[in-house]
Protein backbone atom coordinates (compact mmCIF):
# COMPACT_ATOMS: atom_id res chain seq x y z
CA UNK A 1 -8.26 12.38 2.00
CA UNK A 2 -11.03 10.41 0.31
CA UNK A 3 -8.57 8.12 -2.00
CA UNK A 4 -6.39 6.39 0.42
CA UNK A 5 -8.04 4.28 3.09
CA UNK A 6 -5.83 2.88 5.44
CA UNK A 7 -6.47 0.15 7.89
CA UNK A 8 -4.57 -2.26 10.12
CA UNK A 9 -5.39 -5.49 9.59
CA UNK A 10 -7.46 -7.50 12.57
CA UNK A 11 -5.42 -9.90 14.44
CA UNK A 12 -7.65 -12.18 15.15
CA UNK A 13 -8.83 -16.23 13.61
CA UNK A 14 -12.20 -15.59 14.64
CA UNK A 15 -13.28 -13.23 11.93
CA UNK A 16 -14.28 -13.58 8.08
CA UNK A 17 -12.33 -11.42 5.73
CA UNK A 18 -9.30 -10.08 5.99
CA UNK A 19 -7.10 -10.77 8.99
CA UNK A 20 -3.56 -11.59 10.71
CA UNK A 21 -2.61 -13.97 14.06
CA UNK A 22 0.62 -14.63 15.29
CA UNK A 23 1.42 -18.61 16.42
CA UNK A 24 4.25 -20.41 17.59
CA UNK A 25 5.61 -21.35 13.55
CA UNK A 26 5.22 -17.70 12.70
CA UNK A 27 2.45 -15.15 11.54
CA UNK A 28 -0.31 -15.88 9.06
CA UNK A 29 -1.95 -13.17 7.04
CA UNK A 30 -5.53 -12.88 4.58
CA UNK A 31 -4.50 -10.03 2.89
CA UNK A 32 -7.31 -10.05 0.37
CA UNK A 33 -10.58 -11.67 0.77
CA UNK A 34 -12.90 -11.73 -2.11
CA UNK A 35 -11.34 -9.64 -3.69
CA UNK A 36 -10.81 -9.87 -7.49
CA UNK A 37 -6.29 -9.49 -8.25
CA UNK A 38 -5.47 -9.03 -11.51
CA UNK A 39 -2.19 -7.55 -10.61
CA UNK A 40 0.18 -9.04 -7.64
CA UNK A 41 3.72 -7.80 -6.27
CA UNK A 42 6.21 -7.77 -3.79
CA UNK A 43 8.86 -5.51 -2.89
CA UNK A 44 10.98 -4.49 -0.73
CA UNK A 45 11.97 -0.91 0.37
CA UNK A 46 15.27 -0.74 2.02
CA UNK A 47 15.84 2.27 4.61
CA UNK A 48 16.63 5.50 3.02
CA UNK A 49 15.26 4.74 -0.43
CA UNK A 50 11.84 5.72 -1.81
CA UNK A 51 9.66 3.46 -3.97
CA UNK A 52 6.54 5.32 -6.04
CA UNK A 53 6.60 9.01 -7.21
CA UNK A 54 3.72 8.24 -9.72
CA UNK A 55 0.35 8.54 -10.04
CA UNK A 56 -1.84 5.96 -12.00
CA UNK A 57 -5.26 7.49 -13.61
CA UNK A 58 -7.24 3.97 -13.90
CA UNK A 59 -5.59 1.45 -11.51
CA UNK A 60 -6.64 0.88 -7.94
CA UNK A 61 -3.30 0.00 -6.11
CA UNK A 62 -3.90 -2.41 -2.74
CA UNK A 63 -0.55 -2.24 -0.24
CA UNK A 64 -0.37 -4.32 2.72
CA UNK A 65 3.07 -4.24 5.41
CA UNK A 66 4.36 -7.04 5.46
CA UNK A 67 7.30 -5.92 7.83
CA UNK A 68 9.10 -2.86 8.43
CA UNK A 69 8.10 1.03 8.58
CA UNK A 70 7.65 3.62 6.11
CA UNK A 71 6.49 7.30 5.41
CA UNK A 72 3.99 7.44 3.12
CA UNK A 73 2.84 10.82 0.89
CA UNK A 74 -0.10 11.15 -0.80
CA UNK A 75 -1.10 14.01 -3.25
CA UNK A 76 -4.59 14.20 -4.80
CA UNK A 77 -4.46 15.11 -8.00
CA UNK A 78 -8.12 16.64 -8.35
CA UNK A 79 -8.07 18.61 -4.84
CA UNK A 80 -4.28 19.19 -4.12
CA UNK A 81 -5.17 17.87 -1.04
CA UNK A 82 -1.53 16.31 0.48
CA UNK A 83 -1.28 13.73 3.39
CA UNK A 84 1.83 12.37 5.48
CA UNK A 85 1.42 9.08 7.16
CA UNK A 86 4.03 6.16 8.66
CA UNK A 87 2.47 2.72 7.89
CA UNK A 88 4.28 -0.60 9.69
CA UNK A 89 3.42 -4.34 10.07
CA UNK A 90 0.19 -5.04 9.80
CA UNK A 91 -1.11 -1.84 7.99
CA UNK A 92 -2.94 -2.32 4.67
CA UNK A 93 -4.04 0.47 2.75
CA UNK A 94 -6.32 1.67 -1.05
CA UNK A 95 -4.70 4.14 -3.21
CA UNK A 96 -7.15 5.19 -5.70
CA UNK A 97 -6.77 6.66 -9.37
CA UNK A 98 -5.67 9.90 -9.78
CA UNK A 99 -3.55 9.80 -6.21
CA UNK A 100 -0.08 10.57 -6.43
CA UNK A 101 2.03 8.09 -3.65
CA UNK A 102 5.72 7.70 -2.64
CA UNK A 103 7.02 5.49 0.13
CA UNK A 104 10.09 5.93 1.90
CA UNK A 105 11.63 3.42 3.98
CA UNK A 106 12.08 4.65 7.39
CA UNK A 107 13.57 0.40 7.99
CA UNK A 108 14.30 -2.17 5.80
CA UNK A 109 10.39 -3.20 4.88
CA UNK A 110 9.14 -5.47 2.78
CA UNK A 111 5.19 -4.81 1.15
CA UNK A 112 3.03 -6.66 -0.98
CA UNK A 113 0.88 -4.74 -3.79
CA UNK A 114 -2.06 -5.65 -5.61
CA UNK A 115 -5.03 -4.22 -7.99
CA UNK A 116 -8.30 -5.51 -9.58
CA UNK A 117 -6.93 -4.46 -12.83
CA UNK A 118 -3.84 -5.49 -14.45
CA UNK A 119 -0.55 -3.90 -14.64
CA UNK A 120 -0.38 -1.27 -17.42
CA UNK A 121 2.72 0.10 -17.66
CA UNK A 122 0.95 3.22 -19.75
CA UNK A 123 -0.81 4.04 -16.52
CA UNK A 124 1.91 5.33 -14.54
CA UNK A 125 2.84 9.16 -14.52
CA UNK A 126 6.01 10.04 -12.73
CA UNK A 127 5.10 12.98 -9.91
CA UNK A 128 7.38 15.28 -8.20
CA UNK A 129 7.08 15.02 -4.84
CA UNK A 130 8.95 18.24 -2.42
CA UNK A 131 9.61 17.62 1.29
């Protein structure tokens, strides 16, 4: 599907942009790099409970896993196009406009969101979603 790109994250120092490592006082993470954020969140998503069931038509929507596992559905609202996918630690992924997303929490997780454009609460339709 052409409006969610999903990545995990390199774990690695060594790099420019974007990255993770693990050391001895914990794991470090560059979620963004370069990036312009107008819009920054945090939640968390206990097991058995879904976050989402919209769709925005303007905002770009930036996840990244900060721990945990969940099962994510996405429903493009131009194509009807539908994809499944689990996304854990270390996973960061673009939603774009007119993509309809829920996340259920498969374990407790915990995710941070971000956008380039700020939060308009206008800009989110609730979707159905069927399993």
């Amino acid at each position: 599907m052409s409006k969610v790109t999903i990545e995990k994250l390199a774990e690695t120092k060594e790099i420019e942009g974007a990255k993770r490592w693990t050391e001895e006082k914990g794991e470090f993470v560059q979620i963004s790099y370069m990036q312009e954020i107008w819009h920054l969140a945090c939640f968390e998503l206990n097991e058995g409970f879904t976050r989402g069931s919209h769709v925005h038509h303007m905002k770009d929507e930036f996840f990244y896993v900060v721990k945990g596992r969940l099962r994510a559905v996405f429903l493009d609202m131009d194509t009807s196009l539908r994809e499944e996918h689990v996304l854990e630690r270390g996973d960061k992924l673009r939603v774009e406009p007119r993509c309809a997303h829920i996340f259920y929490g498969l374990e407790d997780s915990l995710v941070v969101e971000y956008s380039p454009q700020k939060y308009d609460k206008a800009d989110g339709y609730p979707v159905e979603f069927t399993d």
